[in-house]
C-alpha atoms as a PDB file:
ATOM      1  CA  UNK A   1      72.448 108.400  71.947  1.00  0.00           C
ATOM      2  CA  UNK A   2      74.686 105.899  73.664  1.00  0.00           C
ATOM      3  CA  UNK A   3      76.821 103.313  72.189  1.00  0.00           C
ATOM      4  CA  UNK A   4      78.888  99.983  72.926  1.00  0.00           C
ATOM      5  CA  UNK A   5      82.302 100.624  74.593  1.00  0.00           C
ATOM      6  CA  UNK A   6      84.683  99.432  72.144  1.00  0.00           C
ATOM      7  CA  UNK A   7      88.270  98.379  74.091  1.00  0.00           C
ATOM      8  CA  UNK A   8      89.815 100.561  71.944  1.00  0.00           C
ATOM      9  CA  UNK A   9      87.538 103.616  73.599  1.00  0.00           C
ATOM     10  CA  UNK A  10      87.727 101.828  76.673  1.00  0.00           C
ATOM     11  CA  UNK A  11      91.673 101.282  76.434  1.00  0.00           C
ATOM     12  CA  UNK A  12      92.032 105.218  75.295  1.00  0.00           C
ATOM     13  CA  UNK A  13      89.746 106.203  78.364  1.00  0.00           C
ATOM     14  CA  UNK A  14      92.360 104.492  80.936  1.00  0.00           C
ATOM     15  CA  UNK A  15      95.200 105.445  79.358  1.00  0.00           C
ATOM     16  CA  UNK A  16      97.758 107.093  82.079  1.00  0.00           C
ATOM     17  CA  UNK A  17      99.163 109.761  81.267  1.00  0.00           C
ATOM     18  CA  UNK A  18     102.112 111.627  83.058  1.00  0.00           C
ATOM     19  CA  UNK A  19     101.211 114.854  85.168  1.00  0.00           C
ATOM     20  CA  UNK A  20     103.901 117.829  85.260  1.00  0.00           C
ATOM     21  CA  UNK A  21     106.548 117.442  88.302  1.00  0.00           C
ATOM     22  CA  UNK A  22     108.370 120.211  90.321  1.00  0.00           C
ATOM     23  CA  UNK A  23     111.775 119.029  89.135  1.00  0.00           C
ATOM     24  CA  UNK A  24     111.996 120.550  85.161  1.00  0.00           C
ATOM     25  CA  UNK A  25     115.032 118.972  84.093  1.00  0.00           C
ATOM     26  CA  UNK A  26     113.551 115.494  84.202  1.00  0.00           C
ATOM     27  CA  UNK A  27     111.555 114.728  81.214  1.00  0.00           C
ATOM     28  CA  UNK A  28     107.880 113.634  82.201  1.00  0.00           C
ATOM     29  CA  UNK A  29     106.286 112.244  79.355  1.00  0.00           C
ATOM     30  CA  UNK A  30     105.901 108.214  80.523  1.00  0.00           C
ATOM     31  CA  UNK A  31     107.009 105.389  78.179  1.00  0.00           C
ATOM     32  CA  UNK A  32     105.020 102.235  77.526  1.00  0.00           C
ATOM     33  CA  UNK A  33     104.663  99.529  74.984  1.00  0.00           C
ATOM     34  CA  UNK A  34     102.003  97.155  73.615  1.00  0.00           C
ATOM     35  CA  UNK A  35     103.865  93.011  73.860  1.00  0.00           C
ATOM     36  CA  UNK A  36     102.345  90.039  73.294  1.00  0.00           C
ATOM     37  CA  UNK A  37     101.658  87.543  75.827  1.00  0.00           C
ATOM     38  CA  UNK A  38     104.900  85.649  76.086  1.00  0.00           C
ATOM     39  CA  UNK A  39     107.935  85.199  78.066  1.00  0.00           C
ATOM     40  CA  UNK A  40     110.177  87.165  76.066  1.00  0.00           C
ATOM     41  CA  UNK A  41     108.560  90.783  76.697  1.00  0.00           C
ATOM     42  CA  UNK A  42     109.316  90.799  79.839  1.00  0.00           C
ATOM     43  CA  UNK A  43     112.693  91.568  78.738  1.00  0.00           C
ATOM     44  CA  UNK A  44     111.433  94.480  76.540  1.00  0.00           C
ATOM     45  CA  UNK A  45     109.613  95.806  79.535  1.00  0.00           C
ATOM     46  CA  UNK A  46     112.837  95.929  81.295  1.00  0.00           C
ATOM     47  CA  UNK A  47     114.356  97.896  78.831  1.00  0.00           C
ATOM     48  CA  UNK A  48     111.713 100.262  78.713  1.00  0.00           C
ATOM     49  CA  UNK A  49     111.886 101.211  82.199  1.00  0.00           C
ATOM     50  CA  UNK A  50     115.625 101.249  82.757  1.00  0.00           C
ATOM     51  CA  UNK A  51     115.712 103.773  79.303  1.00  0.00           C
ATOM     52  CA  UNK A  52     113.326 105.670  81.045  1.00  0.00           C
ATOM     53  CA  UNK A  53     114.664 105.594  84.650  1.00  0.00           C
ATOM     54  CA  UNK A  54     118.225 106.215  83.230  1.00  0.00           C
ATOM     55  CA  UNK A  55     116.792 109.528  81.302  1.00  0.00           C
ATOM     56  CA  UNK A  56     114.832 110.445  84.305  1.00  0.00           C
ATOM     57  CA  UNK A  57     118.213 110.613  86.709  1.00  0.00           C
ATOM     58  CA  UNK A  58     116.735 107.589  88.613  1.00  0.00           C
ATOM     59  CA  UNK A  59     119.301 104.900  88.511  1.00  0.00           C
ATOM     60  CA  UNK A  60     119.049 103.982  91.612  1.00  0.00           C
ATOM     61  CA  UNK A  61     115.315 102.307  90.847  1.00  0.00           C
ATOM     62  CA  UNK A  62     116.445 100.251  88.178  1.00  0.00           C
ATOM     63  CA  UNK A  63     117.044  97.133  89.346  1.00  0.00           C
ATOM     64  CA  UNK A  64     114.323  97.521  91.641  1.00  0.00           C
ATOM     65  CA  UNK A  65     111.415  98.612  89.063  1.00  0.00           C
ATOM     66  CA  UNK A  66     113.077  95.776  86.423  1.00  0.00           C
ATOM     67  CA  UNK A  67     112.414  93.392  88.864  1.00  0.00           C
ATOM     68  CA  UNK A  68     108.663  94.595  89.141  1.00  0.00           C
ATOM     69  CA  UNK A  69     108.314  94.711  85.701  1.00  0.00           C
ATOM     70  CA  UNK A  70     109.315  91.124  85.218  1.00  0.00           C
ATOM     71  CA  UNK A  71     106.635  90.164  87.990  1.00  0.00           C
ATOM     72  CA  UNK A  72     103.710  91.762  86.130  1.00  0.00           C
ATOM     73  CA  UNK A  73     105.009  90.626  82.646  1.00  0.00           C
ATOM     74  CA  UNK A  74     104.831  87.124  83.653  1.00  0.00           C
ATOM     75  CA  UNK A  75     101.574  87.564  85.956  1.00  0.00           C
ATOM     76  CA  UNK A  76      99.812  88.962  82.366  1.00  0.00           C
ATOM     77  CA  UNK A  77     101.735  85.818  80.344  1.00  0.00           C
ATOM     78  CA  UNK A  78     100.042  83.509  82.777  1.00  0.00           C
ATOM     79  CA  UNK A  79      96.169  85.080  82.167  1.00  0.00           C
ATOM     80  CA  UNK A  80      96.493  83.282  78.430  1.00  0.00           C
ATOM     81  CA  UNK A  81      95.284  86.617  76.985  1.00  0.00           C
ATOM     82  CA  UNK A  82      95.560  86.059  73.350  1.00  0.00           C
ATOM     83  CA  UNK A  83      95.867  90.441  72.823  1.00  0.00           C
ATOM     84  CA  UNK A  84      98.617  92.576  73.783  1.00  0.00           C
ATOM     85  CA  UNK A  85      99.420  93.597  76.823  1.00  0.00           C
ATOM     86  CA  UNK A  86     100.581  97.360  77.791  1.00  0.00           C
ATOM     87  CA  UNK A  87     103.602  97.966  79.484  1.00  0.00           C
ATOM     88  CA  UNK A  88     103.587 101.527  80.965  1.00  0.00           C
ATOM     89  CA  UNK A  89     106.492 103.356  83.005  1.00  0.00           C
ATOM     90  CA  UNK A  90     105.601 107.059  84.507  1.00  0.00           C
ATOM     91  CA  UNK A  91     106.207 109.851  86.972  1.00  0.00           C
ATOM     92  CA  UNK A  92     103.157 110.137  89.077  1.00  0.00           C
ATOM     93  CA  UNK A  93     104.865 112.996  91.010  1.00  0.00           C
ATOM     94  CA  UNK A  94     108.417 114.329  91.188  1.00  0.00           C
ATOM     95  CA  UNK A  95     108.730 111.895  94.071  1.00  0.00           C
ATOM     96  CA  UNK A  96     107.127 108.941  92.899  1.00  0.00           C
ATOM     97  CA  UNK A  97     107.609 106.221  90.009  1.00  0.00           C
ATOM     98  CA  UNK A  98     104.805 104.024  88.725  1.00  0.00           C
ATOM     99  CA  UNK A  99     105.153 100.940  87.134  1.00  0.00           C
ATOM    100  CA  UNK A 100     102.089  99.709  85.444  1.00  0.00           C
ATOM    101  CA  UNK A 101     100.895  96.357  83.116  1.00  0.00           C
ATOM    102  CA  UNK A 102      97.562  96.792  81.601  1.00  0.00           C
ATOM    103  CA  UNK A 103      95.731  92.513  80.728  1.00  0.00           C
ATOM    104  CA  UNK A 104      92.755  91.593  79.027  1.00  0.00           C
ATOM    105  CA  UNK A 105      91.931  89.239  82.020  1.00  0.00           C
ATOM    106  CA  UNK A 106      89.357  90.444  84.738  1.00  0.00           C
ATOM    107  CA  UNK A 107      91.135  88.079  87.368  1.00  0.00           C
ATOM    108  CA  UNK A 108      92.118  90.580  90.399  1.00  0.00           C
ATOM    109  CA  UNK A 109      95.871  89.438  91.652  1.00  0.00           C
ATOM    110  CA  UNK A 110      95.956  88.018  95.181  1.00  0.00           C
ATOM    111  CA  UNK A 111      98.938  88.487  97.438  1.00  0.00           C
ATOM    112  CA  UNK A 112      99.874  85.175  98.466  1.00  0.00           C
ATOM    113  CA  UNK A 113     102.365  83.840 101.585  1.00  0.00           C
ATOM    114  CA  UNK A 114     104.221  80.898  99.987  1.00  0.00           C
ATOM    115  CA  UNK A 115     105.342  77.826 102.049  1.00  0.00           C
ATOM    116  CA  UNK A 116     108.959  78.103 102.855  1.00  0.00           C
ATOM    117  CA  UNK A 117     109.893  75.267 100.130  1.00  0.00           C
ATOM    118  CA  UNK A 118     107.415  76.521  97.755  1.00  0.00           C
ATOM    119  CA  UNK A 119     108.702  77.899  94.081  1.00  0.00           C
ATOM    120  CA  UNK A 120     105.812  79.737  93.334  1.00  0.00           C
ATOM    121  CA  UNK A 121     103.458  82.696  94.644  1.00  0.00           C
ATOM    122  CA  UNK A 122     106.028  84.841  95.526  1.00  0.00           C
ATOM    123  CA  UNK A 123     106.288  87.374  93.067  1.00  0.00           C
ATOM    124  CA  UNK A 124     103.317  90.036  93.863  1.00  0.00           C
ATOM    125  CA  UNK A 125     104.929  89.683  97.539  1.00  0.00           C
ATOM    126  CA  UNK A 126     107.986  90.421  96.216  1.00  0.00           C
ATOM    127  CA  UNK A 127     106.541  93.840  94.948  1.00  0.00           C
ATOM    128  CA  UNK A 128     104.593  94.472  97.891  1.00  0.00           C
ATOM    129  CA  UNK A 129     108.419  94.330  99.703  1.00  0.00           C
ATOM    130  CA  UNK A 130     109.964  96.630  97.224  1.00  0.00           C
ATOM    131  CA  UNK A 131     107.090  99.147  97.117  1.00  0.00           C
ATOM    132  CA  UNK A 132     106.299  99.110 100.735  1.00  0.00           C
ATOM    133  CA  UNK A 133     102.811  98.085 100.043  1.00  0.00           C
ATOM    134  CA  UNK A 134     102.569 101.250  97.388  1.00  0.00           C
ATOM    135  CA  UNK A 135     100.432  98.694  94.878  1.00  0.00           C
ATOM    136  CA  UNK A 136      97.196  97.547  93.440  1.00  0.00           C
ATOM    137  CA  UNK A 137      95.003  96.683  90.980  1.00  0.00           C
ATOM    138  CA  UNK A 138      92.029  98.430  88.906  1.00  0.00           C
ATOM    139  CA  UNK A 139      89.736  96.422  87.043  1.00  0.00           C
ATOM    140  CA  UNK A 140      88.294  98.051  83.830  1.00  0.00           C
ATOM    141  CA  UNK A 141      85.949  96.988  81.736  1.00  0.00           C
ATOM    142  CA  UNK A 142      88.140  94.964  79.251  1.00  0.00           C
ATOM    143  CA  UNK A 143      90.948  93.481  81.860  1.00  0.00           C
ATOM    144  CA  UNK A 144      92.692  95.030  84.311  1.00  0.00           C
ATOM    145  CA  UNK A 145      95.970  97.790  85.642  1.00  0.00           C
ATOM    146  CA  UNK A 146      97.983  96.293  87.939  1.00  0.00           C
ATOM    147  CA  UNK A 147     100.523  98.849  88.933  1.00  0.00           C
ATOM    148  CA  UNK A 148     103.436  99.274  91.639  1.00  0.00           C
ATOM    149  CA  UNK A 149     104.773 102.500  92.982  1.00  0.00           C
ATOM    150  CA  UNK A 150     108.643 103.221  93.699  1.00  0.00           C
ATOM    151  CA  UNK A 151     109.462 106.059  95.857  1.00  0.00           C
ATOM    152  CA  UNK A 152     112.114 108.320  94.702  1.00  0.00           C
ATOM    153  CA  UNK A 153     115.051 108.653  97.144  1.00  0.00           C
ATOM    154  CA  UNK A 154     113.717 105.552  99.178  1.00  0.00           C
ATOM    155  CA  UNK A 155     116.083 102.661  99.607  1.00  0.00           C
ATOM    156  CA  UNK A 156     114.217  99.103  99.713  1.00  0.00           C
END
């Protein structure tokens, strides 16, 4: 007999999890944390992933996947989402880091090209830049993934 999809099924269904890599002496389990919707997390999701990058050997993707992780912080902040938001760091392979924030909103990001005296709309091209078009966006049936993918040993 079926039932409703609660999110909390739905959100356990999604959940990433890490996938063993050929390299043993980095540690593979991924790292990730439930935040409100508000400015300030984005500072605990850069935390998160330069803890993890620094115990993974990566340092050289820091800056680069902190800067990602601001971007989707503050894309999720914008969606007015009054849950929590998941914040989710992982090695996808032993040659490739993912950078993942799970919303509550449905709304699919849209690369945009912003005017050249324009503030605004530059952030998902921003990633786009950094991962050489390694990103995207899943919907699911109570919000959305958007993730971004670093390459290991890959200068930006």
């Amino acid at each position: 007999m079926s039932r409703p999809v609660e999110e909390k099924d739905a959100m356990d269904a999604c959940r990433l999890e890490a996938r063993p890599v050929d390299q043993p002496d980095r540690a593979a389990k991924p790292a990730s944390a439930r935040l409100p919707y508000l400015p300030e997390s984005a500072s605990v999701a850069r935390r998160l992933v330069r803890e993890k990058l620094s115990e993974w050997g990566l340092p050289d993707l820091i800056d680069a996947a902190e800067l990602i992780v601001s971007e989707l912080v503050a894309n999720a902040v914008k969606t007015g989402c009054l849950t929590r938001m998941t914040v989710t760091v992982r090695l996808v392979t032993d040659r490739t880091v993912r950078v993942a924030v799970r919303d509550g909103s449905r709304v699919m990001p849209t690369l945009l090209v912003a005017g050249v005296d324009e503030e605004r709309h530059r952030g998902l091209a921003l990633i786009h830049e950094l991962t050489q078009g390694r990103w995207g966006a899943a919907g699911e049936a109570f919000g959305k993934v958007v993730h971004a993918d670093l390459v290991v040993g890959r200068r930006a």
